[in-house]
N, C-alpha and C. Protein backbone atom coordinates (compact mmCIF):
# COMPACT_ATOMS: atom_id res chain seq x y z
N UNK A 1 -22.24 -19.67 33.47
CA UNK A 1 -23.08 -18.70 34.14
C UNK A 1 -23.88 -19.30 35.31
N UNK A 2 -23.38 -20.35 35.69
CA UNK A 2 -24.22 -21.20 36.43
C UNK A 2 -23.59 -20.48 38.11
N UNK A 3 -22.64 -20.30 38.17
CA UNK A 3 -22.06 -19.35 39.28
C UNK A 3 -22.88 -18.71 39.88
N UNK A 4 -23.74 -17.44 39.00
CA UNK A 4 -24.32 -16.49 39.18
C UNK A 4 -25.56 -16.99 40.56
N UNK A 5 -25.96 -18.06 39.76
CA UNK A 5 -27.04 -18.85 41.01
C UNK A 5 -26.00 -18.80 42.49
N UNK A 6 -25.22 -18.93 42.29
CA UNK A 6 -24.40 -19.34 43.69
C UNK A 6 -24.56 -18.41 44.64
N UNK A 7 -24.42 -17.19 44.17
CA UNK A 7 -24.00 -15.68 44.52
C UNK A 7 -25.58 -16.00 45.59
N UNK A 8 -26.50 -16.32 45.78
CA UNK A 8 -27.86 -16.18 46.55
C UNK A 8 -27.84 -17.63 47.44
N UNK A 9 -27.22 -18.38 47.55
CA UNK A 9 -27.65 -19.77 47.75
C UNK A 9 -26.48 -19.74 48.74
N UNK A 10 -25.19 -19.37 48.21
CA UNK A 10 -24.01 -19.58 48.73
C UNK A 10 -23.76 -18.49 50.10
N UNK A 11 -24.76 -17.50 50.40
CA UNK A 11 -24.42 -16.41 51.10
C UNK A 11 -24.22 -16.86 52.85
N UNK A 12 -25.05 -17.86 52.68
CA UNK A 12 -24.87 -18.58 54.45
C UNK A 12 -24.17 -19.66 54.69
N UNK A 13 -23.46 -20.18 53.45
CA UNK A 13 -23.60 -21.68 53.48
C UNK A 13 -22.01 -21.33 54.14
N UNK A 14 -21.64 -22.83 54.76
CA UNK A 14 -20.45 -22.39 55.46
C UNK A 14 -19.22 -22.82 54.75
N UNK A 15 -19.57 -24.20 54.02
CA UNK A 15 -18.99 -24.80 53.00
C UNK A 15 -18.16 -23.65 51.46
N UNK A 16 -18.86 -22.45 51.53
CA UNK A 16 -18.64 -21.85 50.96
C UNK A 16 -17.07 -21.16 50.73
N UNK A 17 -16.37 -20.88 49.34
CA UNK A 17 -15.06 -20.93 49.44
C UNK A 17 -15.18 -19.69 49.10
N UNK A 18 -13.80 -18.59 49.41
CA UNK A 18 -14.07 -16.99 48.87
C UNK A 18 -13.89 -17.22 47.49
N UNK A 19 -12.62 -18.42 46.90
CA UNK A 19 -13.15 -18.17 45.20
C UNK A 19 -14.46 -18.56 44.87
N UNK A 20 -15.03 -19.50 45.29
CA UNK A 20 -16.55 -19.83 44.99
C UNK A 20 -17.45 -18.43 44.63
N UNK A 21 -17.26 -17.47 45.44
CA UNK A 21 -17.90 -16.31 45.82
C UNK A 21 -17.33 -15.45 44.43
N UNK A 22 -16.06 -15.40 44.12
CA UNK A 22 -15.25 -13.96 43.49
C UNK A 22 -16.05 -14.88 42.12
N UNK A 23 -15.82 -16.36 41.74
CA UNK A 23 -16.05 -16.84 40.49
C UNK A 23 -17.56 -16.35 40.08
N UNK A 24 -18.26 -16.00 40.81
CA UNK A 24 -20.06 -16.11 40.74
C UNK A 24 -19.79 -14.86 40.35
N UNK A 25 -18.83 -13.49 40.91
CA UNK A 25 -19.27 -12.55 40.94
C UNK A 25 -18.70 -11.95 39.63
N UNK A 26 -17.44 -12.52 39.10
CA UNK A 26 -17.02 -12.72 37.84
C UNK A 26 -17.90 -12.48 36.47
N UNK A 27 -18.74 -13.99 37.03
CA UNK A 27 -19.75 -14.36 36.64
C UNK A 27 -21.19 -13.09 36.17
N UNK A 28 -21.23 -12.77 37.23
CA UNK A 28 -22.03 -11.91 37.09
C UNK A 28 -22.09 -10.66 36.28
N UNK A 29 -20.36 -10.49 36.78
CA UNK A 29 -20.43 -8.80 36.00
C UNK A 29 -20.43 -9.36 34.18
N UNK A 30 -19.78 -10.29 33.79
CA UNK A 30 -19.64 -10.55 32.64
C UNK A 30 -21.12 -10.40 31.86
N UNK A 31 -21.87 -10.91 32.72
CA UNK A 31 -23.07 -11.03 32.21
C UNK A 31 -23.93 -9.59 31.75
N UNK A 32 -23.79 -9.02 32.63
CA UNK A 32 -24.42 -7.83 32.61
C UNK A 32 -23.79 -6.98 31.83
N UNK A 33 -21.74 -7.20 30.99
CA UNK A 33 -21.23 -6.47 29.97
C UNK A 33 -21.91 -6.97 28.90
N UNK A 34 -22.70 -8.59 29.47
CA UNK A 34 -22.66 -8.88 27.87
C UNK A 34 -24.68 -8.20 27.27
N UNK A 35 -25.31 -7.80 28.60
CA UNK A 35 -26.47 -8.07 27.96
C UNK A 35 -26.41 -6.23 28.12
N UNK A 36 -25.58 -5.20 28.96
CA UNK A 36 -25.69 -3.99 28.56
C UNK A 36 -24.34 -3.30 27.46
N UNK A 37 -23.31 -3.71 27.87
CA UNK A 37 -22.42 -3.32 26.57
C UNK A 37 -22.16 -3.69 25.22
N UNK A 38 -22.75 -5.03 24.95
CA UNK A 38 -22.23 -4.96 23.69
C UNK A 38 -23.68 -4.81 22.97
N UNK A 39 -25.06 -5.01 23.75
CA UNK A 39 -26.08 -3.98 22.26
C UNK A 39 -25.42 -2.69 22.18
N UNK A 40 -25.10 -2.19 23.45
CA UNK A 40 -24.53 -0.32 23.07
C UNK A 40 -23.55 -0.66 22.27
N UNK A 41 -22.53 -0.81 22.62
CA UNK A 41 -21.33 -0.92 21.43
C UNK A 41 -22.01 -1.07 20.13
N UNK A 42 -23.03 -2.07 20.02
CA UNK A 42 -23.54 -3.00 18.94
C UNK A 42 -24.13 -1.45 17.62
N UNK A 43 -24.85 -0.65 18.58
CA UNK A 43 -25.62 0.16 18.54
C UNK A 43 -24.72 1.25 17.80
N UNK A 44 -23.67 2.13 18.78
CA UNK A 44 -22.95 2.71 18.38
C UNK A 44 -22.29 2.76 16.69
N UNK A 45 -21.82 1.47 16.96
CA UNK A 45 -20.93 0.41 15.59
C UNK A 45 -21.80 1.07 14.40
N UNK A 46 -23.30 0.23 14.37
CA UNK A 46 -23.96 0.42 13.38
C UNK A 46 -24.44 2.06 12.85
N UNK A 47 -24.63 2.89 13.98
CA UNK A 47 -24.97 3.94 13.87
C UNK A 47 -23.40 4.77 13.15
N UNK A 48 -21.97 4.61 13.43
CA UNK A 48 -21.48 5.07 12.71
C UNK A 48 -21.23 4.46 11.10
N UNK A 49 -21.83 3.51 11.40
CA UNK A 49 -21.38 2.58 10.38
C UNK A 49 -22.67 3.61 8.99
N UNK A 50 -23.10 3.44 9.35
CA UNK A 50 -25.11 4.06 8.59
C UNK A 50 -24.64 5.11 8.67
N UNK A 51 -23.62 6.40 9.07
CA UNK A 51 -23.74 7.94 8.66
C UNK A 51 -22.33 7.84 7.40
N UNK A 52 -21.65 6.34 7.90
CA UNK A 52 -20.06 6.99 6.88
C UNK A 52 -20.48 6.10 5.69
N UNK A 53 -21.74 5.35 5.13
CA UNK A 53 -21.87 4.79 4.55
C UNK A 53 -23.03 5.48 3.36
N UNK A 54 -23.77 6.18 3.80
CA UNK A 54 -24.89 7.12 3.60
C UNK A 54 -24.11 8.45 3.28
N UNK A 55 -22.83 8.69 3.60
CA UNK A 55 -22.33 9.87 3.22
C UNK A 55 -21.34 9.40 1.96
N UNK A 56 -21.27 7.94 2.23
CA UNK A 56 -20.96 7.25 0.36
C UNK A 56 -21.89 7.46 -0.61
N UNK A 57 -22.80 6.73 -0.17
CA UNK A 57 -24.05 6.96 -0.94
C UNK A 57 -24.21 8.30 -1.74
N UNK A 58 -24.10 9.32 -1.26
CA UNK A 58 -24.68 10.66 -1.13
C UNK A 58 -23.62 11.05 -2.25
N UNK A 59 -22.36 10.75 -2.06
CA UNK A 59 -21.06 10.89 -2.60
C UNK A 59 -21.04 10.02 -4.33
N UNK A 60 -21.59 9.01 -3.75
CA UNK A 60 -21.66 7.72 -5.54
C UNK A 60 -22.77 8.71 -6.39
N UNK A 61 -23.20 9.07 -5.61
CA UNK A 61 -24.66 9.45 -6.14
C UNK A 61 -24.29 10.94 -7.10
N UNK A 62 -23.25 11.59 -6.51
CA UNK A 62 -23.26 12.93 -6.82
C UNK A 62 -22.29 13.13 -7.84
N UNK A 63 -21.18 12.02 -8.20
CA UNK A 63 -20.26 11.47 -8.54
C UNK A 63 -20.15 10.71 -9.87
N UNK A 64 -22.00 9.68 -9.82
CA UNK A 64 -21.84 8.92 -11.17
C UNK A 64 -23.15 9.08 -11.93
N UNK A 65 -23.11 8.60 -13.03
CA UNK A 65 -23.69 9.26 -13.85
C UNK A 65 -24.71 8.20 -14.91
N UNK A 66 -26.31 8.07 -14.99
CA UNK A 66 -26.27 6.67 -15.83
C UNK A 66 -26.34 7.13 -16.99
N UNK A 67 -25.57 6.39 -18.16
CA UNK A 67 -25.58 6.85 -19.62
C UNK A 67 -26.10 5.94 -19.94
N UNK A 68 -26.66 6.03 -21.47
CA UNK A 68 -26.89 5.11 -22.50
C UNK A 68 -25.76 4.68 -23.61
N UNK A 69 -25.15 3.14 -23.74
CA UNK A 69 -23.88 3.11 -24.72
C UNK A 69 -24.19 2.07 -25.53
N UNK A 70 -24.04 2.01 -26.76
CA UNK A 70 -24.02 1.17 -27.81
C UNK A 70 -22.79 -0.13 -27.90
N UNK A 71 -23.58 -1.39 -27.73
CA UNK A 71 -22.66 -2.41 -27.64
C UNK A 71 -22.16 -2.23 -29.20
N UNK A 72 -20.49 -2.86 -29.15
CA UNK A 72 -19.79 -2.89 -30.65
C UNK A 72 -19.92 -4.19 -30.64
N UNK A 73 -19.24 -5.16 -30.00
CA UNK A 73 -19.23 -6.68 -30.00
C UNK A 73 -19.32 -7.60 -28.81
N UNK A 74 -19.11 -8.33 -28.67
CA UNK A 74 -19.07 -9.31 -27.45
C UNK A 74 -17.81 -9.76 -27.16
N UNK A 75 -16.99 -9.17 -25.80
CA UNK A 75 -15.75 -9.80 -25.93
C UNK A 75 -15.60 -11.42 -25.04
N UNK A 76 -16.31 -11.73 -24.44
CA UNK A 76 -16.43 -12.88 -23.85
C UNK A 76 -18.27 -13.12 -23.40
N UNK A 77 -17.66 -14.59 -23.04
CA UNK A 77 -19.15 -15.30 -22.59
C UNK A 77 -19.58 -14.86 -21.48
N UNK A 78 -20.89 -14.66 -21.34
CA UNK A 78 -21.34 -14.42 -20.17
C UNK A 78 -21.07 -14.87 -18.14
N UNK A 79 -20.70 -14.67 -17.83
CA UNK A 79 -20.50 -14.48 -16.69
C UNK A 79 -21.66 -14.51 -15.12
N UNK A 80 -21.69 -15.36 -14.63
CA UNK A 80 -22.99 -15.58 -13.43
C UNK A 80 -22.25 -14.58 -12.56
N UNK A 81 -23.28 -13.29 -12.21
CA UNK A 81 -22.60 -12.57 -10.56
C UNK A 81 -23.40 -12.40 -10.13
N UNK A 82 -23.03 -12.52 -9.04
CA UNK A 82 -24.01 -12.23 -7.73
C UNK A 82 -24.34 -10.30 -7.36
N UNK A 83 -25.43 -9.58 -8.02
CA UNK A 83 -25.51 -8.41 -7.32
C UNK A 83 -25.25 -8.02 -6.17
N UNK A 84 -24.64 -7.79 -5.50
CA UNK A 84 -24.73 -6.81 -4.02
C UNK A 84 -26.13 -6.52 -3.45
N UNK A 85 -26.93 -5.77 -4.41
CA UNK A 85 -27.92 -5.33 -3.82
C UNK A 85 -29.25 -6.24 -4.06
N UNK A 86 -29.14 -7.50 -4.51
CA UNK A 86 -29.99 -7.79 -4.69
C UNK A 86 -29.59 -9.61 -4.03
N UNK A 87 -30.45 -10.32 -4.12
CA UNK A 87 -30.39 -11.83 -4.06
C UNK A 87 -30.57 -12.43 -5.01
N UNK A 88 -30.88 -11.90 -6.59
CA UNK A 88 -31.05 -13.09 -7.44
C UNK A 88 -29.35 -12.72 -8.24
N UNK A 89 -29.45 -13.76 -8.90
CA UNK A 89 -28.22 -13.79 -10.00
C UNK A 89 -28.07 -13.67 -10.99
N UNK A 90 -27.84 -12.44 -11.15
CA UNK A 90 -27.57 -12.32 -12.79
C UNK A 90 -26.59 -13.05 -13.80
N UNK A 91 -26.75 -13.02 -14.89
CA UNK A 91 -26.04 -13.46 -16.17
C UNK A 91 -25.87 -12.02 -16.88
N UNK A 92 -24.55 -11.85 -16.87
CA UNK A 92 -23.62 -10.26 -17.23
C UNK A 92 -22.32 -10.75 -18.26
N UNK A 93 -22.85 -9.99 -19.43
CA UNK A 93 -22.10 -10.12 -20.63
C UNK A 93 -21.18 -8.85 -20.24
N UNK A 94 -20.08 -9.31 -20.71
CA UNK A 94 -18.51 -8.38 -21.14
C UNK A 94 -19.07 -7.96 -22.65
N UNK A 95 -19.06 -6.79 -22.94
CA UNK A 95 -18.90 -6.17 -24.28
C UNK A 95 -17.73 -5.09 -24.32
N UNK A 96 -17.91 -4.73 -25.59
CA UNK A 96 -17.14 -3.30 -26.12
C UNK A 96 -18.12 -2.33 -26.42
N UNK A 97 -18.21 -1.42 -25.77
CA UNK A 97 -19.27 -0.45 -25.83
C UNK A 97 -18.83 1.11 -26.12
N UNK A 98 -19.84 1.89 -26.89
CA UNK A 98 -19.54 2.91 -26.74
C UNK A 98 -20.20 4.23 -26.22
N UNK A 99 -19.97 4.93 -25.77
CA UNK A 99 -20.93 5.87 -24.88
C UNK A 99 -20.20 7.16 -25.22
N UNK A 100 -21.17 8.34 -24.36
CA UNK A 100 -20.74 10.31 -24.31
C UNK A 100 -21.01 9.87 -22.71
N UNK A 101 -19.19 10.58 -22.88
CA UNK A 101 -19.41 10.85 -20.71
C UNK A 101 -20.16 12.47 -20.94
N UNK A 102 -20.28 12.36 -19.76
CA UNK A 102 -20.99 13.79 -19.27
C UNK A 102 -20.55 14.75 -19.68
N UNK A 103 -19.14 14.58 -20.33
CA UNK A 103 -18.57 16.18 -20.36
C UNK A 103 -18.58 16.31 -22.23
N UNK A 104 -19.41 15.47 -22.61
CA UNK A 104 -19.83 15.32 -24.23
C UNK A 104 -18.80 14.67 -24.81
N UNK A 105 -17.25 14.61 -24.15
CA UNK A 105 -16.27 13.22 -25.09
C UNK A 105 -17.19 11.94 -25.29
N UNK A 106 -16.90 11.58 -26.44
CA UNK A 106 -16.48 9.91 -26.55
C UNK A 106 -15.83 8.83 -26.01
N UNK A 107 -16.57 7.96 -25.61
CA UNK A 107 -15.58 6.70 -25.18
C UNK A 107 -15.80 5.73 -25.14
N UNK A 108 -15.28 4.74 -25.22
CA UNK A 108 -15.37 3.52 -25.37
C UNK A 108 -14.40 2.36 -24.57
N UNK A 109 -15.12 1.48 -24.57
CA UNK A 109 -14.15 0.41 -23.31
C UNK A 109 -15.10 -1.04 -22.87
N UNK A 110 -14.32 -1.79 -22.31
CA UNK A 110 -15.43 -3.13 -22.07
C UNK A 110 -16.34 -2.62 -20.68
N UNK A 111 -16.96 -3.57 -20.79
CA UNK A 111 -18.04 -3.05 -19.83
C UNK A 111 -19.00 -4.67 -19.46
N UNK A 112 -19.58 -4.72 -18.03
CA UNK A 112 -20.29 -5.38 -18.28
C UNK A 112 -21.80 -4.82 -18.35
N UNK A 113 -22.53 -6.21 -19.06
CA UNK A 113 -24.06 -5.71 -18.78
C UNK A 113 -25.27 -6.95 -18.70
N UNK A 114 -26.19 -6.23 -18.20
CA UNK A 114 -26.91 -6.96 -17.93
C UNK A 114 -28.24 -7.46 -18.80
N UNK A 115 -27.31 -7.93 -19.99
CA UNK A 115 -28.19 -8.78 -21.20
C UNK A 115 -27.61 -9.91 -21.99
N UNK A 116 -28.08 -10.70 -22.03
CA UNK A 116 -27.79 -12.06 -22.20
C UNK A 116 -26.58 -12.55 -23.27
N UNK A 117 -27.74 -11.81 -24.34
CA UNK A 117 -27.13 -12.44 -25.73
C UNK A 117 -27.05 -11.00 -26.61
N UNK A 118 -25.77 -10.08 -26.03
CA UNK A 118 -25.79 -9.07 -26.69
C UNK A 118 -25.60 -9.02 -28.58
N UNK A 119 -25.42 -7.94 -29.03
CA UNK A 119 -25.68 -7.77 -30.61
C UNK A 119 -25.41 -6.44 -30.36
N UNK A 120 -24.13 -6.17 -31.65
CA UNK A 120 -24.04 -5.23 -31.92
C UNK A 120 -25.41 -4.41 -32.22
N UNK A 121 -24.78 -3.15 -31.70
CA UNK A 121 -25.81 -2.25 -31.79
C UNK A 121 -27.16 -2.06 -30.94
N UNK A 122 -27.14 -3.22 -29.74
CA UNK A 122 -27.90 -3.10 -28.75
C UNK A 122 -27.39 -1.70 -27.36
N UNK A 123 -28.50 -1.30 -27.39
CA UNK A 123 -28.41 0.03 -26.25
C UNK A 123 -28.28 -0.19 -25.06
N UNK A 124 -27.83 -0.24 -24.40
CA UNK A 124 -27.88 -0.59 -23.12
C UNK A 124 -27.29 0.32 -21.76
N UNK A 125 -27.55 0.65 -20.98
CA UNK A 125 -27.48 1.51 -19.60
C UNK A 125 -26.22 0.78 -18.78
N UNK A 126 -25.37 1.96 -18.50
CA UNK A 126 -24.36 1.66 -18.08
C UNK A 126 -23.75 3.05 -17.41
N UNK A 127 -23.16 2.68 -15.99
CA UNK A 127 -22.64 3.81 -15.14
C UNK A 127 -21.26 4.81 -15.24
N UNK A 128 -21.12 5.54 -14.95
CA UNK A 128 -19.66 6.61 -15.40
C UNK A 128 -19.39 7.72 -14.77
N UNK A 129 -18.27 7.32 -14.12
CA UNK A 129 -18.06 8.64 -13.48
C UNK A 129 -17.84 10.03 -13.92
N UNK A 130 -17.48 11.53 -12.96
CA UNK A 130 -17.55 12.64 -13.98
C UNK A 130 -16.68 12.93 -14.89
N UNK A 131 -15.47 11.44 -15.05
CA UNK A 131 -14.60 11.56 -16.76
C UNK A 131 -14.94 10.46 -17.99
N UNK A 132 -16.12 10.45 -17.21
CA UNK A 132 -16.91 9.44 -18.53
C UNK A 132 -15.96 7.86 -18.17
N UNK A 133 -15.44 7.22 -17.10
CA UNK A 133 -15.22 5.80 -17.23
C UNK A 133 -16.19 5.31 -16.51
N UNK A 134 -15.75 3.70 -17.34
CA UNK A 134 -17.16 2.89 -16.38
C UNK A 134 -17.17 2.52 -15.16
N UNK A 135 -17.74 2.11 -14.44
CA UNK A 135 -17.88 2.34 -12.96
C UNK A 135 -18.87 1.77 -12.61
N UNK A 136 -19.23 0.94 -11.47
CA UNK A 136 -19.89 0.06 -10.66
C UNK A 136 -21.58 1.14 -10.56
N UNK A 137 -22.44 0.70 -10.76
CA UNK A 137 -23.75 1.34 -10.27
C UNK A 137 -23.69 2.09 -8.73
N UNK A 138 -23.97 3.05 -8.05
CA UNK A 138 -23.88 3.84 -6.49
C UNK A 138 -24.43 3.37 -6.04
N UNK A 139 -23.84 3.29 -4.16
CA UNK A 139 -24.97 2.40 -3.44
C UNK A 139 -26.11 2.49 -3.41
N UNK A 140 -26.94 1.43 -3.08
CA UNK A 140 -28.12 2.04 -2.90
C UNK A 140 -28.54 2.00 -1.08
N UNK A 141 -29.04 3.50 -0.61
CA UNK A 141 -29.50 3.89 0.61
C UNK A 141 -29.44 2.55 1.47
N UNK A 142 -30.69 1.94 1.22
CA UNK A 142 -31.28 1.01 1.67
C UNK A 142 -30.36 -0.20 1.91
N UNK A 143 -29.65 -0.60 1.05
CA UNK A 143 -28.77 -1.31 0.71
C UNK A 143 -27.53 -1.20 2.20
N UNK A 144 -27.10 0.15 2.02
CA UNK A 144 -26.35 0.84 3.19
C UNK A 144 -27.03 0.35 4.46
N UNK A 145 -27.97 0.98 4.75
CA UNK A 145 -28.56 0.26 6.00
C UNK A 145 -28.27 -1.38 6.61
N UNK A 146 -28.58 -2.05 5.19
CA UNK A 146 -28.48 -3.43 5.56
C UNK A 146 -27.08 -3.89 5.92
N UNK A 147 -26.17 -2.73 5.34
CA UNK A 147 -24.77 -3.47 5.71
C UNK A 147 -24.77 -2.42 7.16
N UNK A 148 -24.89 -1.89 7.91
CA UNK A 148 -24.72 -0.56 8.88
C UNK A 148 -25.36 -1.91 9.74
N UNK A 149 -26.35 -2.55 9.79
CA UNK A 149 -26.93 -3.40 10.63
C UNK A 149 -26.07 -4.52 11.25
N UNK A 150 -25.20 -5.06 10.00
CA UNK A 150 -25.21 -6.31 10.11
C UNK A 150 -23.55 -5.70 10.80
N UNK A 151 -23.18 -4.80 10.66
CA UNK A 151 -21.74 -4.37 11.27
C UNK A 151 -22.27 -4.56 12.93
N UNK A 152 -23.38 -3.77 12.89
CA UNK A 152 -23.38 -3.35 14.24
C UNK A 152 -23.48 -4.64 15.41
N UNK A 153 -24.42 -5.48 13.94
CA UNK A 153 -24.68 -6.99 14.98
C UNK A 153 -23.44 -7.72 15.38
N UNK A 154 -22.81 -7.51 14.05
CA UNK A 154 -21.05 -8.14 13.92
C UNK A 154 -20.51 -7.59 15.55
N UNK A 155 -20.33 -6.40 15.74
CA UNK A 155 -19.82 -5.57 17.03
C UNK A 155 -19.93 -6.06 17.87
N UNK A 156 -21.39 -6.00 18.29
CA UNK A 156 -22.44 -6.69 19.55
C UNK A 156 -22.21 -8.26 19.75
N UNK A 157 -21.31 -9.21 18.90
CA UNK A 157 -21.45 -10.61 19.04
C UNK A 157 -19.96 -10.03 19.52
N UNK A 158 -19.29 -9.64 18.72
CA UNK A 158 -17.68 -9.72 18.89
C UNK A 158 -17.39 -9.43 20.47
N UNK A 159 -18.03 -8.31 20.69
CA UNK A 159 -17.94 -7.74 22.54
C UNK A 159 -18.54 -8.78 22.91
N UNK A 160 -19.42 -9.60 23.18
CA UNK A 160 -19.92 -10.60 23.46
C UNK A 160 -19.07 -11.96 23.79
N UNK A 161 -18.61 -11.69 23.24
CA UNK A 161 -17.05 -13.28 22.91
C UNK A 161 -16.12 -12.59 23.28
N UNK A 162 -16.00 -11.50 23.33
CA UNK A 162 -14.83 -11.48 24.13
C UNK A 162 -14.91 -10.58 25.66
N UNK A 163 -15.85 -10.58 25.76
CA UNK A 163 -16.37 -10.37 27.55
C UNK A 163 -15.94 -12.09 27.73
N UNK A 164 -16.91 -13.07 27.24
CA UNK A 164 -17.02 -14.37 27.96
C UNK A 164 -15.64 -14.71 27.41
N UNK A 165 -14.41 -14.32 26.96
CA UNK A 165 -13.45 -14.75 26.80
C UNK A 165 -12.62 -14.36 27.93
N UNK A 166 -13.16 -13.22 28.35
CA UNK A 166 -11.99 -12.61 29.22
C UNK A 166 -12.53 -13.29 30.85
N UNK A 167 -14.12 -13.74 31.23
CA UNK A 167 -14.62 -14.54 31.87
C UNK A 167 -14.10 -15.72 32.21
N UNK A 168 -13.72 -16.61 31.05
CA UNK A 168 -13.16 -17.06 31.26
C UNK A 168 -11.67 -17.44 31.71
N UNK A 169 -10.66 -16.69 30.98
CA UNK A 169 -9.54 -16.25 31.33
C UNK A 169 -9.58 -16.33 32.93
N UNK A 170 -9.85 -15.31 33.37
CA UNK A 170 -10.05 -14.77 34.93
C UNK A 170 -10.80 -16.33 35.64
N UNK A 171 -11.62 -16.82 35.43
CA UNK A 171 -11.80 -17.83 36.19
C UNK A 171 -10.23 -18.87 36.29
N UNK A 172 -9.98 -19.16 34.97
CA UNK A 172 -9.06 -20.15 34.68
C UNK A 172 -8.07 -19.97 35.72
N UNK A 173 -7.62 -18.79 35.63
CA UNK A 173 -6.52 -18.22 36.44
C UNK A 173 -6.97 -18.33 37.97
N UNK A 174 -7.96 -17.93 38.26
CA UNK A 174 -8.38 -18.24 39.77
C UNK A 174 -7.88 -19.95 39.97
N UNK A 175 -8.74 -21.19 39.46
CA UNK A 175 -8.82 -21.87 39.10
C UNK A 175 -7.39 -22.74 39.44
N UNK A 176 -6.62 -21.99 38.42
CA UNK A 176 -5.07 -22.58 38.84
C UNK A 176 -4.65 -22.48 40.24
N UNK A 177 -4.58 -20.80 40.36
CA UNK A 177 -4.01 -20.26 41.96
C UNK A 177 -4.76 -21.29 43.13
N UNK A 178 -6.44 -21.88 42.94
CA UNK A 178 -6.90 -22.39 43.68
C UNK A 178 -5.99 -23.64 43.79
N UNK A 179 -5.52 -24.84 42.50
CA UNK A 179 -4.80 -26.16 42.49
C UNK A 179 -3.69 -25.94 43.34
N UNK A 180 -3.05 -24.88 42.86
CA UNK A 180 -1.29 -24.44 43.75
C UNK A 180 -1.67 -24.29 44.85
N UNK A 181 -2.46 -23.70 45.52
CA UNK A 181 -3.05 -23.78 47.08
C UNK A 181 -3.15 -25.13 47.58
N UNK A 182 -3.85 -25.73 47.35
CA UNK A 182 -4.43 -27.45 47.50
C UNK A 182 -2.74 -28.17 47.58
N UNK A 183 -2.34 -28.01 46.43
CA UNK A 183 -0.83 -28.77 46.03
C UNK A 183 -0.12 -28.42 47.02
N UNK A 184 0.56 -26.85 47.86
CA UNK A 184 0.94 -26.27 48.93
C UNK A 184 0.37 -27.19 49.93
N UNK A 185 -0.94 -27.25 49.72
CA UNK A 185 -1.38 -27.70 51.46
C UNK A 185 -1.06 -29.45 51.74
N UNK A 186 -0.99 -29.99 50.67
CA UNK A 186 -0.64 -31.36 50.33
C UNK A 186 0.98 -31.77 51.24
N UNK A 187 1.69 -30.54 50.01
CA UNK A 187 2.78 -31.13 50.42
C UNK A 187 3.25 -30.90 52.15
N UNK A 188 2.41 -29.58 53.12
CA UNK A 188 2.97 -29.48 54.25
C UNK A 188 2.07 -30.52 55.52
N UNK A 189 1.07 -31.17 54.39
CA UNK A 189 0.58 -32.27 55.81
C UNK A 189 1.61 -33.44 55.80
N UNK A 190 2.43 -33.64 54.59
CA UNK A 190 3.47 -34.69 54.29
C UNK A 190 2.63 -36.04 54.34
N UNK A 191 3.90 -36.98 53.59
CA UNK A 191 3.42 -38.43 53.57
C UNK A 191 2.29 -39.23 54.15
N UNK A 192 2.21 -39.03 55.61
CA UNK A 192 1.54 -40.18 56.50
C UNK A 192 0.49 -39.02 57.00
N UNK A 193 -0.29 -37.93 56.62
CA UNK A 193 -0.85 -37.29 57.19
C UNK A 193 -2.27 -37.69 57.49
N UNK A 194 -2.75 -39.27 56.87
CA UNK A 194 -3.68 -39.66 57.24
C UNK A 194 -3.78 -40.67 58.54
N UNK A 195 -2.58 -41.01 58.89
CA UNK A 195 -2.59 -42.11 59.68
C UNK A 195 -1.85 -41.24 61.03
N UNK A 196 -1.99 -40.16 61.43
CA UNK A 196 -1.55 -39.30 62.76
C UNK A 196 -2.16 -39.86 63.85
N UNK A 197 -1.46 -40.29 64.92
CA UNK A 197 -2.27 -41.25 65.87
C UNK A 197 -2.93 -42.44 65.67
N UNK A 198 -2.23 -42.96 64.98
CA UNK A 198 -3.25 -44.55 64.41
C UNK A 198 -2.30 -45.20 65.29
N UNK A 199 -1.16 -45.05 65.14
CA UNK A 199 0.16 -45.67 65.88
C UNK A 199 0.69 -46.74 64.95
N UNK A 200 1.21 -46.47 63.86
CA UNK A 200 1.51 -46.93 62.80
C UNK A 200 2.77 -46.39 62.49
């Protein structure tokens, strides 16, 4: 981006080359995709990102159901996971549980939960959709947001890198065409083009 300076400095100078000039101006526009298009893009991104994510939400929400189910046994050892919505880490036991889906059946199935050292016959809260299976807890709102953000930032870097990718590109290519010029002009001063009139 150091070009961009050129574009003011370079306007009288005589030394000045027309790629010198096109590279600055290159330069320039890149700059200005990168500091007005990709927050918009950035912006955009997140904003669709926050209505189709919030219309999940709205959807998990309308969809699942929290019951209360009676652990039968413990089918394995506890398990470290990482919540989604949260930053600490839980310790989540696999059981066999039994629960009433919504529509008053019975059912039963493994499940995890979030208690240590289960025992038969411990109660425990657990999610289900409207045919009574188990099912992941619904997003939470807030939660949504934080991912709608981090898309949008994702967007805004990505246009970002690839403006200064395509910046670059386009210089490179100048760049070359400039060497093949030079190399052209080389070869038509020929061999001895320094010693013309020396009498050598």
């Amino acid at each position: 981006m150091r070009a961009i300076g050129g574009l003011w400095r370079w306007r009288h100078n005589p030394l000045r080359r027309g790629t010198d000039l096109a590279e600055s101006w290159v330069a320039l526009a890149a700059l200005l995709l990168i500091l007005l298009a990709a927050p918009l893009l950035g912006g955009l991104a997140g904003a669709a990102t926050e209505r189709a994510l919030q219309r999940s939400v709205q959807e998990q929400h309308r969809s699942r159901h929290e019951v209360t189910a009676t652990v039968v046994r413990e089918l394995s050892g506890g398990t470290l996971t990482v919540d989604p919505e949260t930053t600490a880490r839980d310790v989540r036991s696999r059981v066999l549980a039994e629960w009433t889906a919504p529509d008053g059946t019975e059912r039963h199935g493994p499940v995890m939960v979030r208690v240590q050292d289960p025992r038969p016959g411990d109660r425990v809260r657990i999610w289900t959709d409207d045919q009574g299976h188990a099912v992941t807890r619904p997003l939470d709102p807030g939660t949504a947001t934080t991912h709608a953000v981090l898309a949008g930032f994702g967007a805004a870097v990505l246009t970002a890198c690839l403006v200064e990718g395509v910046r670059r590109l386009v210089v490179w290519r100048m760049v070359r065409r400039r060497y093949a010029r030079w190399d052209r002009a080389w070869e038509q001063a020929g061999p001895d083009w320094g010693r013309t009139g020396t009498g050598s």
